[in-house]
N, C-alpha and C. Protein backbone atom coordinates (compact mmCIF):
# COMPACT_ATOMS: atom_id res chain seq x y z
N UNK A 1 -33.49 17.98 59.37
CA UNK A 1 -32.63 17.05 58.72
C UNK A 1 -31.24 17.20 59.33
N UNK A 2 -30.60 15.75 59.40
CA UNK A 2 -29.38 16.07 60.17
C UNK A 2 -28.28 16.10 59.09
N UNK A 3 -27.17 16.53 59.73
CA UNK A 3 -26.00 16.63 58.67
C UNK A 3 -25.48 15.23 58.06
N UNK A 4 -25.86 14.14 58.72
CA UNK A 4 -25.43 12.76 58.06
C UNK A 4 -26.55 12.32 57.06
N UNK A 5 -27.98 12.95 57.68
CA UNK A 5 -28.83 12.45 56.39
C UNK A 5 -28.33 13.25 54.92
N UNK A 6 -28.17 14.45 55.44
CA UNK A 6 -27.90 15.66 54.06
C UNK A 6 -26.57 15.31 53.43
N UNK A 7 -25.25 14.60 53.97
CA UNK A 7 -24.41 14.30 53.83
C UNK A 7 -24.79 12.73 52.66
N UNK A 8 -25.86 11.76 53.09
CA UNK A 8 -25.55 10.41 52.78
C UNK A 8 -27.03 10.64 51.34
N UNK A 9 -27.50 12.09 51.21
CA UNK A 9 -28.34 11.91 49.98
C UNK A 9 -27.61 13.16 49.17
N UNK A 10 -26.43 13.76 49.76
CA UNK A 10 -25.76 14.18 48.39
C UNK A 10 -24.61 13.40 48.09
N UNK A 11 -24.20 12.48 48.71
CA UNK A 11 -23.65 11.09 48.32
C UNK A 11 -24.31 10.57 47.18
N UNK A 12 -25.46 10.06 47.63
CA UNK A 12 -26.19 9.23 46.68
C UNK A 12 -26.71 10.00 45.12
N UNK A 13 -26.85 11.50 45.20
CA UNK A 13 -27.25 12.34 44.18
C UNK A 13 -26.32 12.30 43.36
N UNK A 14 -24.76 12.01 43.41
CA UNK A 14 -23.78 12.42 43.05
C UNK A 14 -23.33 11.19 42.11
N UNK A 15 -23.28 9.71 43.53
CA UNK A 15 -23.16 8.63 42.60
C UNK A 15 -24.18 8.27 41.59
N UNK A 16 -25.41 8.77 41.99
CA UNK A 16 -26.38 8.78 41.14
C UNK A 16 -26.08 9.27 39.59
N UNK A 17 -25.58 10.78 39.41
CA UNK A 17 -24.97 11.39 38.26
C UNK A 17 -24.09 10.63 37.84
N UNK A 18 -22.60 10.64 38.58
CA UNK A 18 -21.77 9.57 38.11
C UNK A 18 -22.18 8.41 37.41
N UNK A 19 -23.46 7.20 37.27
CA UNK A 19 -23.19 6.09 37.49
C UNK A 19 -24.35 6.75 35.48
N UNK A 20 -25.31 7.49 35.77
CA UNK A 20 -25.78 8.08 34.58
C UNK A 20 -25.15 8.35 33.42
N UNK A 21 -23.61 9.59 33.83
CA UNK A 21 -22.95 9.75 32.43
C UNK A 21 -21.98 8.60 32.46
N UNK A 22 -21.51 7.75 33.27
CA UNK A 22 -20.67 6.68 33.00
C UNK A 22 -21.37 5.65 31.93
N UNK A 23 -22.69 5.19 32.09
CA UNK A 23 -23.56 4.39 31.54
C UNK A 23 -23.86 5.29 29.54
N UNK A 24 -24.09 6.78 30.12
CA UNK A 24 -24.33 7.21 28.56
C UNK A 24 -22.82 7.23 27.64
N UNK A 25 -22.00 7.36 28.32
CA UNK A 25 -20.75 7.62 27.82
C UNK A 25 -19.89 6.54 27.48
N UNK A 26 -19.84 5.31 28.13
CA UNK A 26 -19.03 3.80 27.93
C UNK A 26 -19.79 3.47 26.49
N UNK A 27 -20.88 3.06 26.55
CA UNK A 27 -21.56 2.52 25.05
C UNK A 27 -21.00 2.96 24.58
N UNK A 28 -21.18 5.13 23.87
CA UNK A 28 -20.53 5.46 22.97
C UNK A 28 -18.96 5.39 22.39
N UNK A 29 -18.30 5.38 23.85
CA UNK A 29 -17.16 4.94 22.91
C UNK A 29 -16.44 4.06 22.73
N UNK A 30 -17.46 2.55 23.62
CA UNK A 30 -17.19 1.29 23.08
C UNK A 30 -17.04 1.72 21.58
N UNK A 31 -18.81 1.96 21.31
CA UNK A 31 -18.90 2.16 20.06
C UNK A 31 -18.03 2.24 18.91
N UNK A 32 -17.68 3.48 19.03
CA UNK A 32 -16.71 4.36 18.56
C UNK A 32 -15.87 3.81 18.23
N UNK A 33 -14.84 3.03 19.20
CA UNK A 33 -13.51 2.14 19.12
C UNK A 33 -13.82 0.46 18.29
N UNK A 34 -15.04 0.14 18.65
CA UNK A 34 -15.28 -1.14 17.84
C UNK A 34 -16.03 -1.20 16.87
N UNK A 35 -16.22 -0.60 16.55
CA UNK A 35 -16.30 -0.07 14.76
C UNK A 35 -15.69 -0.09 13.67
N UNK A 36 -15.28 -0.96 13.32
CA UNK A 36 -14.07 -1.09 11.87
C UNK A 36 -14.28 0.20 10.92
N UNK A 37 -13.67 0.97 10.45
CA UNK A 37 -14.07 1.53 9.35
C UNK A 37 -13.81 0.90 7.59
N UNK A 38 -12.90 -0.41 7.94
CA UNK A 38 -12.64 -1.26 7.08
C UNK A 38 -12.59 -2.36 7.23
N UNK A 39 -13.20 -3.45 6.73
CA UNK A 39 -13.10 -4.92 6.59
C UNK A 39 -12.20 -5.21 7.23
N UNK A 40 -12.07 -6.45 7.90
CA UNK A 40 -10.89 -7.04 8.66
C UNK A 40 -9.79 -7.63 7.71
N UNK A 41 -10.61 -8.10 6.58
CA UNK A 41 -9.96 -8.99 5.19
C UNK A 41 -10.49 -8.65 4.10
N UNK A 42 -9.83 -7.95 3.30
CA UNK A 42 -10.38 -7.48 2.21
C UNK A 42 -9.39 -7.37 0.82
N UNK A 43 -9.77 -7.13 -0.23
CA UNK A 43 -9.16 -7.17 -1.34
C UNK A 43 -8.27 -5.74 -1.59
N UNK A 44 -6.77 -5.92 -1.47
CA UNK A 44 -6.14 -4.98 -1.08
C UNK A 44 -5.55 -4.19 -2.22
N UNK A 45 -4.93 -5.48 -3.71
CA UNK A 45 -4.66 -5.13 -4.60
C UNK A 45 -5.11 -5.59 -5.64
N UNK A 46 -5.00 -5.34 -6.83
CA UNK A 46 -5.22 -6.24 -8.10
C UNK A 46 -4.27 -5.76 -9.23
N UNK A 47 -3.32 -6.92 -9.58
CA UNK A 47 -2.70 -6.45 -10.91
C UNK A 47 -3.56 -7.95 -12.10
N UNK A 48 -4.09 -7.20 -12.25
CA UNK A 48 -4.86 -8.28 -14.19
C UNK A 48 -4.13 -8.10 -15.21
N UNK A 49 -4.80 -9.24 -16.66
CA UNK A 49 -3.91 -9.42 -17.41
C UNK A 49 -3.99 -8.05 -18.23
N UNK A 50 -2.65 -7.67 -19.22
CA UNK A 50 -2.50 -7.06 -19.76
C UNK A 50 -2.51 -6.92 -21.07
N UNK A 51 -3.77 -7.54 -21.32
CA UNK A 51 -4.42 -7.43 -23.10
C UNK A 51 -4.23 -9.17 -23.65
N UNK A 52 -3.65 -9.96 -22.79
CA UNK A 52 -3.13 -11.11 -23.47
C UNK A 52 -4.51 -12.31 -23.30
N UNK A 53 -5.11 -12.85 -24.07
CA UNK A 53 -6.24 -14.22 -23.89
C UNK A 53 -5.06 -15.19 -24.24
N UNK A 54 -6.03 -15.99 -23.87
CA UNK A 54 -5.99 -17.59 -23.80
C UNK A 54 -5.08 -18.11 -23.20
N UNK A 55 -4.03 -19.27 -23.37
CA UNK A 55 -2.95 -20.10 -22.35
C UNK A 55 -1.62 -19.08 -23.12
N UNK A 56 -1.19 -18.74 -21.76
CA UNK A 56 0.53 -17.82 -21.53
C UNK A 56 1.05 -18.78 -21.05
N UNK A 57 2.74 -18.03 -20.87
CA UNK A 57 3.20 -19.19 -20.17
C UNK A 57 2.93 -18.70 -18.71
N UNK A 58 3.47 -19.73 -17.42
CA UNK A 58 2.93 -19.42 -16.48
C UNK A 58 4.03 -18.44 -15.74
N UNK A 59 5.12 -18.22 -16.24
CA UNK A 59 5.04 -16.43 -15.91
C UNK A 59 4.78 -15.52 -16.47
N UNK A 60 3.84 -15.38 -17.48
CA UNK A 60 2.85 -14.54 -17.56
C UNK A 60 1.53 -14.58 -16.34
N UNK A 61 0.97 -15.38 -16.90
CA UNK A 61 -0.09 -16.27 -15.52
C UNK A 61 0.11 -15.52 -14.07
N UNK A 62 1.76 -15.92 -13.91
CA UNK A 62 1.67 -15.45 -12.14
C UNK A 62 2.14 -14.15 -12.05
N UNK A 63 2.54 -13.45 -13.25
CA UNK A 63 2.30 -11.87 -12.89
C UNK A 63 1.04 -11.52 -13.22
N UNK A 64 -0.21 -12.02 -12.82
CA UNK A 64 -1.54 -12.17 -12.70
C UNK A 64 -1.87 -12.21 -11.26
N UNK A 65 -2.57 -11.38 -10.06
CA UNK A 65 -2.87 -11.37 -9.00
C UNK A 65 -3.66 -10.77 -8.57
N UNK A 66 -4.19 -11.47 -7.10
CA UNK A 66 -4.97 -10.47 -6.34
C UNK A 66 -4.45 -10.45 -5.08
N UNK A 67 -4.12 -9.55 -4.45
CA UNK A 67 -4.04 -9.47 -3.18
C UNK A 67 -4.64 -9.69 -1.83
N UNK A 68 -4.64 -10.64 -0.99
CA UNK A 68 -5.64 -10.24 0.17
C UNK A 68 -5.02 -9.97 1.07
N UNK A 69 -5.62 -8.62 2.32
CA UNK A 69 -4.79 -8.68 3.21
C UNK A 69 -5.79 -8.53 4.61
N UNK A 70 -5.18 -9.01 5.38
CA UNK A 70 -5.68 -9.21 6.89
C UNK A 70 -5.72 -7.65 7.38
N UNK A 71 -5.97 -7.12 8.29
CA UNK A 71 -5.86 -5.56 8.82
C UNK A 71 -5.72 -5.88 10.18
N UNK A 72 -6.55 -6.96 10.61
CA UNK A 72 -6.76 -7.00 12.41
C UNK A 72 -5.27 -7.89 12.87
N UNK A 73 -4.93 -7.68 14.05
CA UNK A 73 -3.96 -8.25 14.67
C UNK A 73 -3.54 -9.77 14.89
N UNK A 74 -4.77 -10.68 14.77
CA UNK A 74 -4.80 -11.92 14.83
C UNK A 74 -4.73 -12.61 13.43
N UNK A 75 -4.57 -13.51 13.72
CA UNK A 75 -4.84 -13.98 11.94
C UNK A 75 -6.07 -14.89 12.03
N UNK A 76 -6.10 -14.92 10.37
CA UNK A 76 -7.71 -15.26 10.06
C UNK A 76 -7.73 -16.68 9.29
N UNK A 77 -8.30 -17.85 9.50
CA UNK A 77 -8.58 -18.98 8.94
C UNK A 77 -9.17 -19.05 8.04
N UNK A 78 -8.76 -18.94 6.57
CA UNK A 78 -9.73 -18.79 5.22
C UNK A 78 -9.91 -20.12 4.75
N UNK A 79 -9.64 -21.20 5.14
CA UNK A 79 -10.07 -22.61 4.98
C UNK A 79 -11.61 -22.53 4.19
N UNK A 80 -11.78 -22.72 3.22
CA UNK A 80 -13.09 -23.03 2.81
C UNK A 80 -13.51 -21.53 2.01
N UNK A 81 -12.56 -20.60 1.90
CA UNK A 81 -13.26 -19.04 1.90
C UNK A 81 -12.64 -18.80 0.23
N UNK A 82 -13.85 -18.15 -0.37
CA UNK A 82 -13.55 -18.45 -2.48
C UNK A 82 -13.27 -16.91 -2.77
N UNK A 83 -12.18 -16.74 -3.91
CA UNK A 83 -12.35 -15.29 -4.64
C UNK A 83 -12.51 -16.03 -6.30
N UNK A 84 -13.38 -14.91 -6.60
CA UNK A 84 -14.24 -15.50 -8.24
C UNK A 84 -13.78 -14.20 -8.27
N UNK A 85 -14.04 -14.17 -9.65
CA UNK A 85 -14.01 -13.28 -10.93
C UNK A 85 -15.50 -13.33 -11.55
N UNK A 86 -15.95 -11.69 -12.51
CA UNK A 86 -17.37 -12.20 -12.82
C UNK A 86 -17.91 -12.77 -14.04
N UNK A 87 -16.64 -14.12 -14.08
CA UNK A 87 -16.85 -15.04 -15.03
C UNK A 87 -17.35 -16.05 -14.52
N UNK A 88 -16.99 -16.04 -13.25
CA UNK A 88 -17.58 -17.30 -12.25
C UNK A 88 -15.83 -18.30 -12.04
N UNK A 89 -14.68 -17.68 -12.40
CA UNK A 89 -13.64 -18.44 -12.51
C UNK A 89 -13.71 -18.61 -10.30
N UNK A 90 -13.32 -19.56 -9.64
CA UNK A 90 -13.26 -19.52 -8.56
C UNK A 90 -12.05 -19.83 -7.84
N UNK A 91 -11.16 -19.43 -7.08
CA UNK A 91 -10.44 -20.15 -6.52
C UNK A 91 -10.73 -20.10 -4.82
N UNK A 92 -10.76 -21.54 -4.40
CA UNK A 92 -11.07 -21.82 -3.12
C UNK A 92 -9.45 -21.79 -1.77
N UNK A 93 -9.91 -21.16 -1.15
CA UNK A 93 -8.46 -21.39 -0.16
C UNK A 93 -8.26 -22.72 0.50
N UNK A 94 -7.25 -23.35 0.85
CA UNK A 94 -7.33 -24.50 1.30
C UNK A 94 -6.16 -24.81 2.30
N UNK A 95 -7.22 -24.87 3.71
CA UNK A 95 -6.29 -24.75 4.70
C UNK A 95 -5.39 -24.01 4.90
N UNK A 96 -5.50 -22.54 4.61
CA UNK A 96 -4.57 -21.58 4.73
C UNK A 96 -5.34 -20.44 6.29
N UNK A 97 -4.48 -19.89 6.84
CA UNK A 97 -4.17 -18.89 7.78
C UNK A 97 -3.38 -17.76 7.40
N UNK A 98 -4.18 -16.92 7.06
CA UNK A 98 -3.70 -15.38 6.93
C UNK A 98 -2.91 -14.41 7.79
N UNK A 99 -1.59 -14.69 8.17
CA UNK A 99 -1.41 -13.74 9.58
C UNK A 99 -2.04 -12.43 10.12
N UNK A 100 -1.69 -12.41 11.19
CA UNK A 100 -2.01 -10.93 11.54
C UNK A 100 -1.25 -9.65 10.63
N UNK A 101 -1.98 -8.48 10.25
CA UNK A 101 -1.41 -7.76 9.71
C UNK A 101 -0.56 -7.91 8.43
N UNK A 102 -1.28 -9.06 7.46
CA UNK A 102 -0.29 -9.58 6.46
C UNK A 102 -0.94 -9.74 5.37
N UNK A 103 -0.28 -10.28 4.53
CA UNK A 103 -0.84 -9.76 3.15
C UNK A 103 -0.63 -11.21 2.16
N UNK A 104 -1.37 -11.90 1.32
CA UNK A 104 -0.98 -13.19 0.38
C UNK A 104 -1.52 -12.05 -0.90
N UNK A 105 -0.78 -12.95 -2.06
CA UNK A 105 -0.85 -12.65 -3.12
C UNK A 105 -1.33 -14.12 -3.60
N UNK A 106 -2.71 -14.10 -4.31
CA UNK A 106 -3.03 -15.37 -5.18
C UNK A 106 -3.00 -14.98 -6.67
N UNK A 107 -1.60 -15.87 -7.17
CA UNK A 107 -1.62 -15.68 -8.35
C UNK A 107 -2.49 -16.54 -9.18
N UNK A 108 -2.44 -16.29 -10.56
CA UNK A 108 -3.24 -17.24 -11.75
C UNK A 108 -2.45 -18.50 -12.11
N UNK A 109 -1.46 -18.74 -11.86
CA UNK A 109 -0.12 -19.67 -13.05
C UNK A 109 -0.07 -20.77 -11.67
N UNK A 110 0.51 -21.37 -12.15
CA UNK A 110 1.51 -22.57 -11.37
C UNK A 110 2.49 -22.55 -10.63
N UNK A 111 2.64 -22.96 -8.94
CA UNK A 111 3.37 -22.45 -9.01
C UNK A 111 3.48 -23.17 -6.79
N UNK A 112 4.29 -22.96 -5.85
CA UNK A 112 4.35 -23.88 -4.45
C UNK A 112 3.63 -22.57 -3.88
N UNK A 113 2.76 -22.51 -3.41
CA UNK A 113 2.32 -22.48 -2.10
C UNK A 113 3.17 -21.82 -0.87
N UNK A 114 2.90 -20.67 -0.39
CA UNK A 114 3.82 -20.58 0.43
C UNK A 114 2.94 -19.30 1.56
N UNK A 115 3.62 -18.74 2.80
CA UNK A 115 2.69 -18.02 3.75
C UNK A 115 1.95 -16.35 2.52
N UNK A 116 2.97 -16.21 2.05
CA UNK A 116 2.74 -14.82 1.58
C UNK A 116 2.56 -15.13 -0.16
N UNK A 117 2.31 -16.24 -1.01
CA UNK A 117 2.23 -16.65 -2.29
C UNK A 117 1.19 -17.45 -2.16
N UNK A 118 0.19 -17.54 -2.92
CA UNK A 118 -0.63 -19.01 -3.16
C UNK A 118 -0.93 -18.89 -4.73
N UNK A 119 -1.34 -20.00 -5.34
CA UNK A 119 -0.99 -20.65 -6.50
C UNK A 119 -2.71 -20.98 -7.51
N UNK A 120 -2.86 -21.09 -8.05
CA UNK A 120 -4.73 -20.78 -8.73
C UNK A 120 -4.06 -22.23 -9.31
N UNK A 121 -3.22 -22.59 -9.96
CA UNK A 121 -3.14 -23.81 -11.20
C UNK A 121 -3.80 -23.70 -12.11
N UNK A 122 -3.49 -22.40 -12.74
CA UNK A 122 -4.57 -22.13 -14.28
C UNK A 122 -3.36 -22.48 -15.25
N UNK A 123 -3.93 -22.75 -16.27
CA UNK A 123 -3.65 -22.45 -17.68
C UNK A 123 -3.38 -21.48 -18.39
N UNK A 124 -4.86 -20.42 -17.99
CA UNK A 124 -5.05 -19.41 -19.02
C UNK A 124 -5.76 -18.11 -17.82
N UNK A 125 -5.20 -17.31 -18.66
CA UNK A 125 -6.14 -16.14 -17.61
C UNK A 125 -7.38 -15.81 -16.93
N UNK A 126 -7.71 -15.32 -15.59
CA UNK A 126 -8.45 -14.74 -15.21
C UNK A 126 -9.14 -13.50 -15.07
N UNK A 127 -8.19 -12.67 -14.84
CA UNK A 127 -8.74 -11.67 -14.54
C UNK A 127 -8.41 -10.62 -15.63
N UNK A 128 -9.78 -9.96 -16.63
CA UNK A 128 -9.64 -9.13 -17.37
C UNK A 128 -9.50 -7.72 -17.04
N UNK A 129 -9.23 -6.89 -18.49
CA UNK A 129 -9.01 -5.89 -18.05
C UNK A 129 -10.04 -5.04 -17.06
N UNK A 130 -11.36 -5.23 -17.68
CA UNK A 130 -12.62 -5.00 -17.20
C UNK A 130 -13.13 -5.92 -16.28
N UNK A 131 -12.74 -6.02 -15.00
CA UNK A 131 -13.62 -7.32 -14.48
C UNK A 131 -13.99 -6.72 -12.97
N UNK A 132 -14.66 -7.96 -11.75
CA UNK A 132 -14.82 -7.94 -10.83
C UNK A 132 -14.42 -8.99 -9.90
N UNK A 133 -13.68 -8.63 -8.74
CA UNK A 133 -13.04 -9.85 -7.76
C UNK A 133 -14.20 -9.92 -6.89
N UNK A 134 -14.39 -10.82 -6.21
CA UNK A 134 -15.21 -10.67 -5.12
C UNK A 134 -14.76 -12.18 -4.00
N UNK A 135 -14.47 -11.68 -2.71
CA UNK A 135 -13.58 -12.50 -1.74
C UNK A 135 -15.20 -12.48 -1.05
N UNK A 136 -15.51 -14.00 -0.59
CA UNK A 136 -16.50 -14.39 0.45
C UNK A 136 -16.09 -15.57 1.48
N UNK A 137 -16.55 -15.54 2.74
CA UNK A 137 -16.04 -16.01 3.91
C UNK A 137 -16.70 -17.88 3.45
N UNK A 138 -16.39 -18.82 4.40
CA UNK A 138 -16.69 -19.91 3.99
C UNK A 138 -17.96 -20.25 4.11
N UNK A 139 -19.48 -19.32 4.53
CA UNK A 139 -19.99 -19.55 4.68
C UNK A 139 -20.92 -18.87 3.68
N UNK A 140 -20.00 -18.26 2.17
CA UNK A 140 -20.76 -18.19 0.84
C UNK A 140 -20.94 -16.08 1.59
N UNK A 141 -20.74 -16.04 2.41
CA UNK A 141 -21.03 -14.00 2.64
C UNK A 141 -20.16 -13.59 2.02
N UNK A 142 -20.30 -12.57 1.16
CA UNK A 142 -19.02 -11.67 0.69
C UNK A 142 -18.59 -10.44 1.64
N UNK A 143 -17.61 -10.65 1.56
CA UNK A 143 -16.51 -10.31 2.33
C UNK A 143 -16.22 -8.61 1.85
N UNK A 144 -15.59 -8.82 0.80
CA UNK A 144 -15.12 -7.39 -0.30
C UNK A 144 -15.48 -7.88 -1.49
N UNK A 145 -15.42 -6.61 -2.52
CA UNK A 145 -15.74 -6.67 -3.81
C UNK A 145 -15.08 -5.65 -4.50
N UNK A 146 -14.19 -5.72 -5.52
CA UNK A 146 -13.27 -4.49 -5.83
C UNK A 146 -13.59 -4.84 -7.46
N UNK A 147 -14.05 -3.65 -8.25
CA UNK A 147 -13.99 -3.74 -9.85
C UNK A 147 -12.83 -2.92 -10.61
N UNK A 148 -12.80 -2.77 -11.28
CA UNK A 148 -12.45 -2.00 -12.34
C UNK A 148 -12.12 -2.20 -13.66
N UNK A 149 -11.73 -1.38 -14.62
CA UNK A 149 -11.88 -0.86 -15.65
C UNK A 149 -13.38 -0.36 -16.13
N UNK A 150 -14.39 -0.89 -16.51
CA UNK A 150 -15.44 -0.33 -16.19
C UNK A 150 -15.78 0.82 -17.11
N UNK A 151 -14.79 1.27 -17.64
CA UNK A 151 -14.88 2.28 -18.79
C UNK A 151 -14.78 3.54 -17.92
N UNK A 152 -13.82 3.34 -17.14
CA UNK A 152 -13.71 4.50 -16.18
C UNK A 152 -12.52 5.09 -16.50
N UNK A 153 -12.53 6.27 -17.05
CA UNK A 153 -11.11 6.97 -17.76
C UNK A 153 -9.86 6.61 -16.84
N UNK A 154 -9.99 7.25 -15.47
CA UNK A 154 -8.87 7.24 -14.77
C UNK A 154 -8.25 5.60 -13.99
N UNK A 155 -8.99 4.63 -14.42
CA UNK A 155 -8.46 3.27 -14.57
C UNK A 155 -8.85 2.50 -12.96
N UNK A 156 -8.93 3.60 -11.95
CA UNK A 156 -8.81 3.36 -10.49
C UNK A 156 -10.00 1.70 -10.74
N UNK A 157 -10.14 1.73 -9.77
CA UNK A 157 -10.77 0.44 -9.10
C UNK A 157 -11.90 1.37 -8.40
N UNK A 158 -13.30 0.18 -8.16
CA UNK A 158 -14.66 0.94 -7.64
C UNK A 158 -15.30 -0.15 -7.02
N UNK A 159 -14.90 0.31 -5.47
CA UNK A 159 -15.43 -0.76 -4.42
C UNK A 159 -16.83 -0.71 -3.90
N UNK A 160 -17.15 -1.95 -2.96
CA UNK A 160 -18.66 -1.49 -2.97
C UNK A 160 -19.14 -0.77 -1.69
N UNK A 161 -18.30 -0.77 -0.84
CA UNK A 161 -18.11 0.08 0.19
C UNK A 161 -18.11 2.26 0.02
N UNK A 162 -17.85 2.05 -1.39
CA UNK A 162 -17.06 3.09 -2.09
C UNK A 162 -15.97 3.56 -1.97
N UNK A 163 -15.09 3.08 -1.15
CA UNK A 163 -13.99 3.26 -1.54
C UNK A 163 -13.19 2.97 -2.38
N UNK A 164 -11.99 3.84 -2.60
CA UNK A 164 -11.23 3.75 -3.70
C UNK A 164 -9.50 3.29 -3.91
């Protein structure tokens, strides 16, 4: 064997290895990196009513909320996309864009529309002390789901992800 053959098949042995752990190793930490460990859009906060039924006025109403917030960098088109309560109360988004990294508050009461405010046009309350939100994309998938009260001493909220 000459020194260019022995030379051009530990070449090839080598790129050979190389091209092996490059191939086992890229997947994993594609992987790794594109992996959300949290929803892109999910239900971030909830302040509900505070013992009061039936028609308040509507600032009572709009210190009534849920929070949604975006996490990913782009923003997200919720056109068509519903958060209910598990009364079946619904409110649908309409023609709204969630920025990147940003946060709306949908209150219960009356009230303009704006990037970081949106408005339910209720009457009367939604969200009890004991209840469940649940945010789904426009194509009816749920998205997040955040409960609480629940008869849970320490009051927290109990997601279905499990987090808390």
């Amino acid at each position: 064997m000459t020194v260019s053959t022995t030379a051009r098949r530990l070449t090839a042995a080598a790129l050979t290895t190389a091209a092996i752990t490059a191939a086992i190793a890229v997947p994993a930490s594609a992987a790794d990196h594109g992996r959300s460990h949290q929803p892109i859009v999910r239900i971030s906060d909830v302040q509900h009513e505070s013992g009061f039924r039936g028609p308040h006025s509507n600032r009572a109403l709009n210190s009534e909320w849920v929070e949604i917030s975006n996490n990913f960098r782009r923003s997200v088109n919720l056109d068509g996309w519903t958060l209910s309560d598990r009364a079946g109360h619904t409110y649908t988004f309409d023609h709204y864009r969630l920025g990147g990294r940003s946060t709306v508050r949908v209150h219960t009461g009356i009230g303009h529309d704006s990037r970081h405010d949106l408005y339910q046009d209720r009457r009367n309350s939604v969200w009890d002390q004991r209840d469940t939100a649940t945010l789904r994309d426009d194509h009816r998938r749920v998205v997040d789901i955040t409960s609480w009260g629940n008869g849970r001493r320490d009051g927290g909220d109990h997601r279905r992800d499990g987090r808390h």
